[in-house]
C-alpha atoms as a PDB file:
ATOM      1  CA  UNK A   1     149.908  80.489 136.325  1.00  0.00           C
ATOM      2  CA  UNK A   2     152.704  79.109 133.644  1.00  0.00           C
ATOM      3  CA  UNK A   3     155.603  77.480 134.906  1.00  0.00           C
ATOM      4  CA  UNK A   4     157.496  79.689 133.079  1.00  0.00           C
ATOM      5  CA  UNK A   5     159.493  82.133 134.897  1.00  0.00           C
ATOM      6  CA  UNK A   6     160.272  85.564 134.646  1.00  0.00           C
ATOM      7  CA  UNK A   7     163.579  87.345 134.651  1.00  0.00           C
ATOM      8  CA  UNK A   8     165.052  90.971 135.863  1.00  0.00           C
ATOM      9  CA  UNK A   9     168.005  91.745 134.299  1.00  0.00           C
ATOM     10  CA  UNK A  10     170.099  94.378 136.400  1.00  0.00           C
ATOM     11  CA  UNK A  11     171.456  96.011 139.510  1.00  0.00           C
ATOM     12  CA  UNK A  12     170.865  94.435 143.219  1.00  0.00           C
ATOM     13  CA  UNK A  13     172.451  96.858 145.831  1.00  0.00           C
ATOM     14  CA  UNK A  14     172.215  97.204 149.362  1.00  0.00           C
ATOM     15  CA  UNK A  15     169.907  99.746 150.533  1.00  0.00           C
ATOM     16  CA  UNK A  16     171.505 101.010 154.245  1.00  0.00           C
ATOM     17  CA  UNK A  17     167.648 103.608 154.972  1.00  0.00           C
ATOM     18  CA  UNK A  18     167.485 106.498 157.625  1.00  0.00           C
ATOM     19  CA  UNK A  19     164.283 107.666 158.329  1.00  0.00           C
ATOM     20  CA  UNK A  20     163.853 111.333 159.572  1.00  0.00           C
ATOM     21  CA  UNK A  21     161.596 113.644 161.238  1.00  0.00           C
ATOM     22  CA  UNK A  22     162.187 115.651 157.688  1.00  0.00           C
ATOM     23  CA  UNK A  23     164.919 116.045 155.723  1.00  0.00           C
ATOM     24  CA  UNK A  24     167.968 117.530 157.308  1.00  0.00           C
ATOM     25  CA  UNK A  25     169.243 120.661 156.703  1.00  0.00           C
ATOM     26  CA  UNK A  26     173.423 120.746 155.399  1.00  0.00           C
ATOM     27  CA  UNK A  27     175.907 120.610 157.846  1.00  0.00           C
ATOM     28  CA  UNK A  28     172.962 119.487 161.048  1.00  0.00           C
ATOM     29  CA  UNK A  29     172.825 116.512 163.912  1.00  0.00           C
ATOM     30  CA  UNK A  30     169.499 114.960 164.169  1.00  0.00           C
ATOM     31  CA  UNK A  31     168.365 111.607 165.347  1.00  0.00           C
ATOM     32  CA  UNK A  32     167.094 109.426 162.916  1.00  0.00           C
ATOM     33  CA  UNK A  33     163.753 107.478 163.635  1.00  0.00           C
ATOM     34  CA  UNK A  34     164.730 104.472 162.184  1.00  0.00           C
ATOM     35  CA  UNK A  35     167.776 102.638 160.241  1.00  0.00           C
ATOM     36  CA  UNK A  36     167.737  99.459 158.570  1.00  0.00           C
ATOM     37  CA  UNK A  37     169.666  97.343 155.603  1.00  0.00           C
ATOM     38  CA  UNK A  38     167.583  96.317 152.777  1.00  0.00           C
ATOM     39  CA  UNK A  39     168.054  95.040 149.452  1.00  0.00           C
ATOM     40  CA  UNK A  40     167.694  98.017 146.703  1.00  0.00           C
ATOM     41  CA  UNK A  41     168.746  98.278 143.049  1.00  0.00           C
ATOM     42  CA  UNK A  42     165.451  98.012 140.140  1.00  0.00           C
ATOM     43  CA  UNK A  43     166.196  94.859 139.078  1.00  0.00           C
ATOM     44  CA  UNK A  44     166.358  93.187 142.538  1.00  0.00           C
ATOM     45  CA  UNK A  45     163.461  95.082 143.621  1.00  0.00           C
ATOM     46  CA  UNK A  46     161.316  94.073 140.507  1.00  0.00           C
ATOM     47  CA  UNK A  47     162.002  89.921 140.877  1.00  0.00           C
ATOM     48  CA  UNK A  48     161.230  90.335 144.348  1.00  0.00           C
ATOM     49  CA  UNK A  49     157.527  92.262 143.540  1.00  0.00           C
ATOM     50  CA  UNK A  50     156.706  89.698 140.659  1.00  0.00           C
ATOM     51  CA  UNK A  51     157.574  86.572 143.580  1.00  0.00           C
ATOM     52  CA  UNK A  52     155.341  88.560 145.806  1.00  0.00           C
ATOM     53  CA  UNK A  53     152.447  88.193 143.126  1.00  0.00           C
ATOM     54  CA  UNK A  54     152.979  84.248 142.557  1.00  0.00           C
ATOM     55  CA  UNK A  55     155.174  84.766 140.045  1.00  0.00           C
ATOM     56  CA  UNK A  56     158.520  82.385 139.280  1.00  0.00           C
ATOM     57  CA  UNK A  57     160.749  84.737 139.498  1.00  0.00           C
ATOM     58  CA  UNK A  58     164.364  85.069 138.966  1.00  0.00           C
ATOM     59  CA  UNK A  59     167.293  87.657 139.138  1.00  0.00           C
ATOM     60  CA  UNK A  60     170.430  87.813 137.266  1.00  0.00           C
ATOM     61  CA  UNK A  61     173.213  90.520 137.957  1.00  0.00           C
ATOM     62  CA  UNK A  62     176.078  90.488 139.325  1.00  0.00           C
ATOM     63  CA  UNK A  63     177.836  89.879 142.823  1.00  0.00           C
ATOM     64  CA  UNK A  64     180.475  90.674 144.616  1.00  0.00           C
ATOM     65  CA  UNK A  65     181.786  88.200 147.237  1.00  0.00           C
ATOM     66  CA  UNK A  66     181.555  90.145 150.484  1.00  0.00           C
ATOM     67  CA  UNK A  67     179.153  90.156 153.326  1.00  0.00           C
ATOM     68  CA  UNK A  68     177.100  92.942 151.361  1.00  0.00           C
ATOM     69  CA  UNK A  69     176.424  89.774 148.786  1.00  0.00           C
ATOM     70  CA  UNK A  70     175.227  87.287 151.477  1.00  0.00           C
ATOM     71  CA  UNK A  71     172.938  89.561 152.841  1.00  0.00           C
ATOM     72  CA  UNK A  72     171.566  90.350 149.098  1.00  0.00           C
ATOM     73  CA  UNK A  73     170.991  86.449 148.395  1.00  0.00           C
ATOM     74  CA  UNK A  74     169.410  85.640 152.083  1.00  0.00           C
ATOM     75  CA  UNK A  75     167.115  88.294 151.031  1.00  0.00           C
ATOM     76  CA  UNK A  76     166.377  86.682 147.080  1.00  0.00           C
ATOM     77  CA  UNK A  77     166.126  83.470 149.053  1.00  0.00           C
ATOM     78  CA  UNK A  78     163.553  84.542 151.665  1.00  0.00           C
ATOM     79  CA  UNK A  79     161.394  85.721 148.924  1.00  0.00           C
ATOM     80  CA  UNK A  80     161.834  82.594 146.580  1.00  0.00           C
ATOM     81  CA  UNK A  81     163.467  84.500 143.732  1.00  0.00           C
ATOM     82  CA  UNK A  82     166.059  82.609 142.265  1.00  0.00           C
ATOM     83  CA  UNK A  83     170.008  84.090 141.533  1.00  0.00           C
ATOM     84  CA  UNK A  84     171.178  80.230 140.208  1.00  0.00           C
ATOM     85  CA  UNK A  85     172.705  82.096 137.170  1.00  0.00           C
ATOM     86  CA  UNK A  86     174.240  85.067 138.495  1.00  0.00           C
ATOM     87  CA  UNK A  87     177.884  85.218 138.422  1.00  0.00           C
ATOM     88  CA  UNK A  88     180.245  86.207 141.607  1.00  0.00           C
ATOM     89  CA  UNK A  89     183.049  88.079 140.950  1.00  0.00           C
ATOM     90  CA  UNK A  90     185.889  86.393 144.121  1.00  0.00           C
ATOM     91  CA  UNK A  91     188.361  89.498 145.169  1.00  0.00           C
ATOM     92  CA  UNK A  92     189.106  92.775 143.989  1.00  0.00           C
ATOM     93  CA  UNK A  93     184.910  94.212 143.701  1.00  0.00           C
ATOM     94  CA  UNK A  94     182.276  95.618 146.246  1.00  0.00           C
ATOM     95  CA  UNK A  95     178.593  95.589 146.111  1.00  0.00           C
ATOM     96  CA  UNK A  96     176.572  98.706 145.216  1.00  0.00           C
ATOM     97  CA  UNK A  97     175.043 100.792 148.093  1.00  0.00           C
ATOM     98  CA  UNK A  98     172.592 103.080 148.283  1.00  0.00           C
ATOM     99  CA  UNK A  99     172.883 105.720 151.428  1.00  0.00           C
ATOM    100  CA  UNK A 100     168.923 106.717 151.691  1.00  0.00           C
ATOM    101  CA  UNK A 101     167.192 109.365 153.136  1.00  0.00           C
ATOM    102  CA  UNK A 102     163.143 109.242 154.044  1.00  0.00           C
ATOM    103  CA  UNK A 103     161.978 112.160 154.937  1.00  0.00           C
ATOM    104  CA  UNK A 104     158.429 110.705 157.548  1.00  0.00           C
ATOM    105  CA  UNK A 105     156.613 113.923 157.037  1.00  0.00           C
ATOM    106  CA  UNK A 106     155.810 113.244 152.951  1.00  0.00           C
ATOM    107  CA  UNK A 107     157.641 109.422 152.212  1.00  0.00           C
ATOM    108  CA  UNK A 108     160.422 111.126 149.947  1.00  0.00           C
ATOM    109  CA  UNK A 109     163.094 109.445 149.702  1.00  0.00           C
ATOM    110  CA  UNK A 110     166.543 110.937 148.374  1.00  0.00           C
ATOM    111  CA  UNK A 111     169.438 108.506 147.264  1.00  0.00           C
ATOM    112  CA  UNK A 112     173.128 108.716 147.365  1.00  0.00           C
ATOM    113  CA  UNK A 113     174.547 105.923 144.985  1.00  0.00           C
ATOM    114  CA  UNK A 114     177.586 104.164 145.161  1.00  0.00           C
ATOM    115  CA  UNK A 115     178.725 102.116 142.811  1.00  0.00           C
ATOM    116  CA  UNK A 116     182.757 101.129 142.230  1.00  0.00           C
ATOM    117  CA  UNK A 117     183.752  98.479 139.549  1.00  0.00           C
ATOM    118  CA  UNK A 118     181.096  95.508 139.606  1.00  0.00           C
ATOM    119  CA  UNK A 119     180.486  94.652 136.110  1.00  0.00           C
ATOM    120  CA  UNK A 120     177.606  94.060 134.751  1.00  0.00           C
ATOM    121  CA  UNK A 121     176.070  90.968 133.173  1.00  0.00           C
ATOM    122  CA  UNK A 122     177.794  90.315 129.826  1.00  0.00           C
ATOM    123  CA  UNK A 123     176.637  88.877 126.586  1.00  0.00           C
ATOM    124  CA  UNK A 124     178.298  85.496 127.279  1.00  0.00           C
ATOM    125  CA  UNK A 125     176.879  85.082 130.762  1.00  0.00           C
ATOM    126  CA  UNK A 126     173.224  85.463 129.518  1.00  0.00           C
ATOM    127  CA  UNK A 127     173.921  82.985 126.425  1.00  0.00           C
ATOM    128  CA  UNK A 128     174.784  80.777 129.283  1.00  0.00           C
ATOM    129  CA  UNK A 129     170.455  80.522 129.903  1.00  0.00           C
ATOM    130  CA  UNK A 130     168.616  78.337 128.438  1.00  0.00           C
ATOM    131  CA  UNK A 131     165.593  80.914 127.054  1.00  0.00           C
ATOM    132  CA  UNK A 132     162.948  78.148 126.753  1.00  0.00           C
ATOM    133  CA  UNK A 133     162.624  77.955 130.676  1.00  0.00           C
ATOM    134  CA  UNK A 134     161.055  82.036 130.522  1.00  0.00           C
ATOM    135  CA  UNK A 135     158.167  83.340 129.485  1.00  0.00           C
ATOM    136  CA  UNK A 136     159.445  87.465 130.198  1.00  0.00           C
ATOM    137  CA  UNK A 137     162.348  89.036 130.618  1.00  0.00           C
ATOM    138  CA  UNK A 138     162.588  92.622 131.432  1.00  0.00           C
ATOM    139  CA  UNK A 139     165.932  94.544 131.685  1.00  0.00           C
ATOM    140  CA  UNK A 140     166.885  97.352 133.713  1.00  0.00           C
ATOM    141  CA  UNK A 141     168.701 100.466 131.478  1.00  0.00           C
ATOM    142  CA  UNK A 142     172.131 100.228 133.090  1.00  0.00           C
ATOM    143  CA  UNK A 143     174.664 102.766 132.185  1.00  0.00           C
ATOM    144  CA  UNK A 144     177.997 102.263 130.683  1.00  0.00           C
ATOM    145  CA  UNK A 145     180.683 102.702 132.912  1.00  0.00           C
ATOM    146  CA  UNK A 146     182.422  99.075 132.975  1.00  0.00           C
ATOM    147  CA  UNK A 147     180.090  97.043 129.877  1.00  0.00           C
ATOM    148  CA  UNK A 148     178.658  99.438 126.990  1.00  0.00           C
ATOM    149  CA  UNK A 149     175.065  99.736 127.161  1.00  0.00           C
ATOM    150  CA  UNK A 150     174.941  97.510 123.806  1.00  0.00           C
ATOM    151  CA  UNK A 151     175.641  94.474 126.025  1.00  0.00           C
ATOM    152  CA  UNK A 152     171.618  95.160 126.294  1.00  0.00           C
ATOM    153  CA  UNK A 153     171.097  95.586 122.980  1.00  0.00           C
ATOM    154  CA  UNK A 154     172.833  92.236 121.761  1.00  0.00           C
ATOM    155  CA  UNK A 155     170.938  90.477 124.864  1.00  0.00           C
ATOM    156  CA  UNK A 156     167.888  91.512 123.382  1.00  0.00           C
ATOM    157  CA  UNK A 157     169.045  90.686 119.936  1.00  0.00           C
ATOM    158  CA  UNK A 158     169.463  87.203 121.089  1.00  0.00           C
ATOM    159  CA  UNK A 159     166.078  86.894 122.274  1.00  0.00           C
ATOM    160  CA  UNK A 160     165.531  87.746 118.993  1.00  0.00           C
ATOM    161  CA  UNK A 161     167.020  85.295 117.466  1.00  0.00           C
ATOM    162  CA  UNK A 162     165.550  82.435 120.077  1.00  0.00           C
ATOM    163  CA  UNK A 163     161.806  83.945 118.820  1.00  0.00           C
ATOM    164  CA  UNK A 164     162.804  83.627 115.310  1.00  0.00           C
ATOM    165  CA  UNK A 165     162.060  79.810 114.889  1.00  0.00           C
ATOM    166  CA  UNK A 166     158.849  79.863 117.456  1.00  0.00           C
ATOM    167  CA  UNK A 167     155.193  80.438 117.000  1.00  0.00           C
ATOM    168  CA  UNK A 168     153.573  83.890 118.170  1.00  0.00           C
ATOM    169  CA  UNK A 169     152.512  81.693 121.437  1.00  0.00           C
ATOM    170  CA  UNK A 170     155.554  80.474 122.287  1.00  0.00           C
ATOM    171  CA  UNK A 171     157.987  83.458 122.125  1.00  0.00           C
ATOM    172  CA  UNK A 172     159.891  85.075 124.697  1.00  0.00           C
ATOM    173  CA  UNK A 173     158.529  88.590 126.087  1.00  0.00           C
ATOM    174  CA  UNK A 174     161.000  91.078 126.528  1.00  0.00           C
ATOM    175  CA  UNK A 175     160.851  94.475 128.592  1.00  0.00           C
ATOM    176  CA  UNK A 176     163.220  97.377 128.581  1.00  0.00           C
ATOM    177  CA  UNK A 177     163.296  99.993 131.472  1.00  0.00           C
ATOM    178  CA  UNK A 178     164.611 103.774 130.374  1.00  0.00           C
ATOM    179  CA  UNK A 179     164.718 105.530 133.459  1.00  0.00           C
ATOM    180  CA  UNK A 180     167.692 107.369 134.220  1.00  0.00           C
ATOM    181  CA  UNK A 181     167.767 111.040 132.277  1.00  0.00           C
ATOM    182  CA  UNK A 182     171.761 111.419 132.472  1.00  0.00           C
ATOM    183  CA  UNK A 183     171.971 108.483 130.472  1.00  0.00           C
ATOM    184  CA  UNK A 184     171.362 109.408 126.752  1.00  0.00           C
ATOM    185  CA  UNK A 185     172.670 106.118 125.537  1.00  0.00           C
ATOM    186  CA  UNK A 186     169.466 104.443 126.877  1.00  0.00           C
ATOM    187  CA  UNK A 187     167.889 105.793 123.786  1.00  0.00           C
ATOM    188  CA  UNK A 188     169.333 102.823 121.399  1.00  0.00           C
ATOM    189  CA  UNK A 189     166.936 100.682 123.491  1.00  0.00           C
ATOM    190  CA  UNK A 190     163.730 101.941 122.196  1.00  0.00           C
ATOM    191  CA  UNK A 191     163.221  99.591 119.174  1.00  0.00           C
ATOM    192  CA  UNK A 192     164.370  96.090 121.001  1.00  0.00           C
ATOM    193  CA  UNK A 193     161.645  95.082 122.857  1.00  0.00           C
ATOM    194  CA  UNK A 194     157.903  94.115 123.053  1.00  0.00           C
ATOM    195  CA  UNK A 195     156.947  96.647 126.213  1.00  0.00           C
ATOM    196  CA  UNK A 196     159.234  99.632 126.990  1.00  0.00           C
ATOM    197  CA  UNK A 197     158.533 101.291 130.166  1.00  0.00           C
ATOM    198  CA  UNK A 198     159.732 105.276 130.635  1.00  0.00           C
ATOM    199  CA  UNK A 199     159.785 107.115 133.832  1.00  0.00           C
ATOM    200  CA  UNK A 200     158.326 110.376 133.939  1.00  0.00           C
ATOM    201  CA  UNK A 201     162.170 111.693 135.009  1.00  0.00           C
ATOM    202  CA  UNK A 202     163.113 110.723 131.613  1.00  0.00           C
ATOM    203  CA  UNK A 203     160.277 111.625 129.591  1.00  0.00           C
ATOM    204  CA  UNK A 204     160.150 115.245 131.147  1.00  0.00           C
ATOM    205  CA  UNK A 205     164.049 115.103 130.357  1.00  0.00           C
ATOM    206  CA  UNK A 206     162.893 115.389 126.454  1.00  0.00           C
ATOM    207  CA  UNK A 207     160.617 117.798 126.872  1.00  0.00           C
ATOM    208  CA  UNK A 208     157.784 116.248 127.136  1.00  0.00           C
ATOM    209  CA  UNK A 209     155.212 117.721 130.205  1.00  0.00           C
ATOM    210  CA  UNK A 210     152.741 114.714 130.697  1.00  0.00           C
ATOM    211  CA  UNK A 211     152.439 110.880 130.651  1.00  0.00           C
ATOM    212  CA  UNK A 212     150.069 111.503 127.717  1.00  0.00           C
ATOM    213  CA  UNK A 213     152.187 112.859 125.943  1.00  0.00           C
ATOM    214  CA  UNK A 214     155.372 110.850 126.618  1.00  0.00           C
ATOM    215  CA  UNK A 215     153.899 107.539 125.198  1.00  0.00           C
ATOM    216  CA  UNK A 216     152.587 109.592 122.210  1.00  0.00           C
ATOM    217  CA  UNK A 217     156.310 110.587 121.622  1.00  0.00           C
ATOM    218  CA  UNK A 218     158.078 107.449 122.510  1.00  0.00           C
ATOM    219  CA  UNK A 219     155.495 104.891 120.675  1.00  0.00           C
ATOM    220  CA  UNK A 220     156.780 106.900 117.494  1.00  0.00           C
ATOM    221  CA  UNK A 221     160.426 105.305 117.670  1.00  0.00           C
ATOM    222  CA  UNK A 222     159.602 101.609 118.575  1.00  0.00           C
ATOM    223  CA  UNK A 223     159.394  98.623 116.999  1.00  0.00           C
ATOM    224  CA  UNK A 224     156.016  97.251 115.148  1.00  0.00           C
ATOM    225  CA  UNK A 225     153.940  95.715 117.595  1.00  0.00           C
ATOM    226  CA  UNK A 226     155.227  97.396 121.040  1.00  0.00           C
ATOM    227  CA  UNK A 227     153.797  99.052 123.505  1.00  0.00           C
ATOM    228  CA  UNK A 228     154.927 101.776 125.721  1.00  0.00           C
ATOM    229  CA  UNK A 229     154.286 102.346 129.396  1.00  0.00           C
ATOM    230  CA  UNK A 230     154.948 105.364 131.544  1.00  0.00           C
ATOM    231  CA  UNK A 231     154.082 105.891 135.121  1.00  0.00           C
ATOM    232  CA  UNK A 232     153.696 109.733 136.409  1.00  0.00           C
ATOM    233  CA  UNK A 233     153.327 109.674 140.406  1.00  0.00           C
ATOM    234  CA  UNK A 234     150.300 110.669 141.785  1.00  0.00           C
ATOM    235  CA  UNK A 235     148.849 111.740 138.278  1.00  0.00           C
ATOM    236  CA  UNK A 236     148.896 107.677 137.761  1.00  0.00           C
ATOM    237  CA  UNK A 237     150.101 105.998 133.960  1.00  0.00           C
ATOM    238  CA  UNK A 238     149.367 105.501 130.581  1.00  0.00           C
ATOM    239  CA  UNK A 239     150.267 103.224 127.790  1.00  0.00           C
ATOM    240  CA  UNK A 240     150.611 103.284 124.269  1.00  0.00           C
ATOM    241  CA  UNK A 241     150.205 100.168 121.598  1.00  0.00           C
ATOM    242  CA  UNK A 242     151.472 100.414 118.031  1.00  0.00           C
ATOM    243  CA  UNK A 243     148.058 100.714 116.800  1.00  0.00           C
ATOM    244  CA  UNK A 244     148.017 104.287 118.495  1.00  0.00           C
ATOM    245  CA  UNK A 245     145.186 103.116 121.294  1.00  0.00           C
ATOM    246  CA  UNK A 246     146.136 105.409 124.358  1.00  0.00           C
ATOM    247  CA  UNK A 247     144.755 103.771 127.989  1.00  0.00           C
ATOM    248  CA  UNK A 248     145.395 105.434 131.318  1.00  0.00           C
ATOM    249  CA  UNK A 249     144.572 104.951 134.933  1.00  0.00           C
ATOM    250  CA  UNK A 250     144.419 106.852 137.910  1.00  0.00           C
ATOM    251  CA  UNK A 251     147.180 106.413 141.139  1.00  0.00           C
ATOM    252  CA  UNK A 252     145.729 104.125 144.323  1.00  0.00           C
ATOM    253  CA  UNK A 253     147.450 106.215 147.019  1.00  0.00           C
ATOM    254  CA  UNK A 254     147.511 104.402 150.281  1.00  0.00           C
ATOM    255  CA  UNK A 255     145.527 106.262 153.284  1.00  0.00           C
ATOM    256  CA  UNK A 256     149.195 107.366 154.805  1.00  0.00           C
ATOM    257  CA  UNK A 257     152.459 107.400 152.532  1.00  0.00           C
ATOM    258  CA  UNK A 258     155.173 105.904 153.967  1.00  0.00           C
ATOM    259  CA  UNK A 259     158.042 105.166 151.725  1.00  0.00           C
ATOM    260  CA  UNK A 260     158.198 105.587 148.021  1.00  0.00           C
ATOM    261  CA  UNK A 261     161.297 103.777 147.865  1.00  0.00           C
ATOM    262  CA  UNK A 262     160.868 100.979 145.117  1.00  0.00           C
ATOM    263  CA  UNK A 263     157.305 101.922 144.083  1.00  0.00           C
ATOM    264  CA  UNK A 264     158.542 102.721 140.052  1.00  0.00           C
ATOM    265  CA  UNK A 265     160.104  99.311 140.385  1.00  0.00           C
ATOM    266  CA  UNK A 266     157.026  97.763 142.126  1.00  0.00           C
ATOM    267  CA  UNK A 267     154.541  99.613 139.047  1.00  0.00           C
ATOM    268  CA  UNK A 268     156.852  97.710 136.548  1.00  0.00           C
ATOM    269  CA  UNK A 269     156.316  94.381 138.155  1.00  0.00           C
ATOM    270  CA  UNK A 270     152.803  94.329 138.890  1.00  0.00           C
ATOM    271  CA  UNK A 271     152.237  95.820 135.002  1.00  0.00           C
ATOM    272  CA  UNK A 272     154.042  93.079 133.938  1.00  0.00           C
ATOM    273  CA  UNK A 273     152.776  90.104 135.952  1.00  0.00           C
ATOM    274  CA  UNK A 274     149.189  91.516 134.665  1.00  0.00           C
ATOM    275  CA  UNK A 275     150.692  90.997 131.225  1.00  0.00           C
ATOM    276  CA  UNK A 276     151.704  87.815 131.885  1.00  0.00           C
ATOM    277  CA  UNK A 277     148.361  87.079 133.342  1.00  0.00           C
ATOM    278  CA  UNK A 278     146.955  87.972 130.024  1.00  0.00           C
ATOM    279  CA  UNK A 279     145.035  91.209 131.083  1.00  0.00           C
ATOM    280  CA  UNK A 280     144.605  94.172 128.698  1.00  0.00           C
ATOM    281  CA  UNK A 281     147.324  96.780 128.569  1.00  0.00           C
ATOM    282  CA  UNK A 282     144.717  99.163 130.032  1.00  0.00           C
ATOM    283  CA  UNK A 283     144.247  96.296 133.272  1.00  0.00           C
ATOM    284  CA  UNK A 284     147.600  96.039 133.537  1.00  0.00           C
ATOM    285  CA  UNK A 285     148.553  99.274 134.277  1.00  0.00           C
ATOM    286  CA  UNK A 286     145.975  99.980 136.687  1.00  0.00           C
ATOM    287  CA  UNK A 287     146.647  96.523 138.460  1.00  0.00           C
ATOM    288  CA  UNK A 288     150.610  98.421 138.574  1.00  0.00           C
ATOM    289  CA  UNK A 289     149.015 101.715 139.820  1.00  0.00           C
ATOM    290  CA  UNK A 290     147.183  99.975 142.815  1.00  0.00           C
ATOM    291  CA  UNK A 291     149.983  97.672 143.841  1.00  0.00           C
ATOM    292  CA  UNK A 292     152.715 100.217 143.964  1.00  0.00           C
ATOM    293  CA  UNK A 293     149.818 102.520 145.840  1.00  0.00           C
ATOM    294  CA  UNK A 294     149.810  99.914 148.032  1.00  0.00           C
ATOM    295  CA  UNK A 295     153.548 100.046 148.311  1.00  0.00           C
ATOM    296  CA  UNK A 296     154.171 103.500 149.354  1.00  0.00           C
ATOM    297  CA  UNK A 297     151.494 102.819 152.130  1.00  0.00           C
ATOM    298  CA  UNK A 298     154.536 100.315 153.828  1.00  0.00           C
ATOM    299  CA  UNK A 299     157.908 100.132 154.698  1.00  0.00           C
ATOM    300  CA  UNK A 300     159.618  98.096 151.961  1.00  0.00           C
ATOM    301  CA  UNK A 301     157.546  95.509 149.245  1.00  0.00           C
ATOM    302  CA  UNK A 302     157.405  92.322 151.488  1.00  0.00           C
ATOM    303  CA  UNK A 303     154.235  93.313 153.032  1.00  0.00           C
ATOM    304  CA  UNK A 304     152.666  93.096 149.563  1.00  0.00           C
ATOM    305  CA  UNK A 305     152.288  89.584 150.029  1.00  0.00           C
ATOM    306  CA  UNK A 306     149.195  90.505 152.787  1.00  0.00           C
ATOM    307  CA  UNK A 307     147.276  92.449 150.484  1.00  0.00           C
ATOM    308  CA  UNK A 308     144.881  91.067 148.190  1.00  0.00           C
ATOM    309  CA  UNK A 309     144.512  93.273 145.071  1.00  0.00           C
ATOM    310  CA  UNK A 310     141.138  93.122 142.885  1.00  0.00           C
END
């Protein structure tokens, strides 16, 4: 494995779970089975998958400095995925949180998002990396509410610019994630990177009724030489290179489901660290199909690191 890490650009939140008997009905009082904390957010949960894998992995977002924080970077710590160049904003902000619902009867989960005035990761604070010292970097879409969504776009731009000057073998990989359908603005993010990955929310969002079809439609508006991935639940993935070869794979779904929570995020990271790994496009995403499989077969990713995937 390089020494080169890899980087998840995004949103860490904390995840406060309630698992049910099934999902309650408006205005009820049940018992929940269980309740737990956990670290949440697509970013956070994707560094923490590719560390899982043997990966060196490392997050950068933002913080906010409250006990919500400390709990996030105990959690990056215990997982060896560094935050070193994440920036902590003192007084005045609060962390994201996630109120979550599992429902133990089918492992849906439902998601009430929080999320006050923590900005995101600017321009300046990512010039602040040194780019030599990564191999990948994959950004979450984030909307605009507090930094325009062409924060990403210049980010990616100046990846660009770092590639410019390097041989094929020594430039930077670069990932986008579109998977939020309310956020139209995502769109501009299609022609910036090497791998885009679209979630079947979004993709059905434009009409289009299959992964199949989504990468047909998507590979149409990116950049020479990309490929695009989209994973569709139980009816598995498919990817798309610029040369118009179409691969698929099936889903892996675990013996019992358990929680789904995180298992888009955990398909991105395992499709990734194949790609890193130098597998086909067609390995890779059936290497992300199995591992998130695995993933909705357990309560949260860290049991990943028990499972040996072939």
């Amino acid at each position: 494995m390089t020494s080169l890490r890899v980087m998840c650009v995004g949103l860490a939140c904390v995840d406060i779970v309630s698992v049910c008997k099934n999902y309650p009905e408006e205005d009820s009082d049940q018992r929940v089975l269980d309740f737990y904390w956990q670290k949440g957010g697509n970013a956070a949960n994707s560094s923490s998958v590719l560390s899982l894998l043997g990966a060196q992995s490392e997050y950068l977002g933002s913080f906010a400095n409250d006990n919500e924080m400390r709990f996030l970077q105990e959690d990056f710590s215990s997982l060896g995925v560094s935050t070193s160049h994440c920036h902590t904003y003192d007084s005045g902000f609060m962390t994201p949180t996630s109120i979550i619902i599992v429902n133990s009867q089918n492992g849906s989960r439902t998601i009430l998002h929080a999320s006050k005035n923590l900005p995101e990761v600017s321009l300046e604070e990512f010039k602040r990396i040194n780019l030599s010292n990564y191999k990948w970097i994959h950004f979450e879409g984030r909307p605009s509410f507090n930094t325009p969504t062409h924060e990403i776009v210049r980010m990616l731009a100046h990846i660009d610019l770092h590639n410019h000057s390097r041989s094929e073998s020594e430039q930077l990989q670069m990932s986008v994630e579109l998977e939020k359908p309310a956020r139209p603005e995502l769109d501009q993010l299609l022609d910036k990177a090497n791998y885009v990955f679209v979630s079947k929310e979004y993709s059905q969002n434009k009409g289009l009724t299959s992964k199949e079809e989504a990468v047909k439609a998507f590979i149409q508006k990116c950049r020479q030489g990309a490929s695009v991935i989209c994973a569709w639940g139980e009816d598995g993935a498919a990817a798309m290179d610029s040369q118009g070869q179409l691969v698929t794979s099936c889903c892996f779904p675990p013996d019992k489901l358990r929680d789904t929570l995180a298992a888009g995020d955990t398909f991105n990271a395992a499709t990734i660290f194949a790609l890193m790994e130098g597998k086909t496009l067609g390995e890779a995403i059936t290497f992300g199909c199995k591992v998130a499989g695995a993933k909705c077969g357990i309560q949260g990713v860290r049991g990943l690191r028990d499972i040996k995937f072939s």
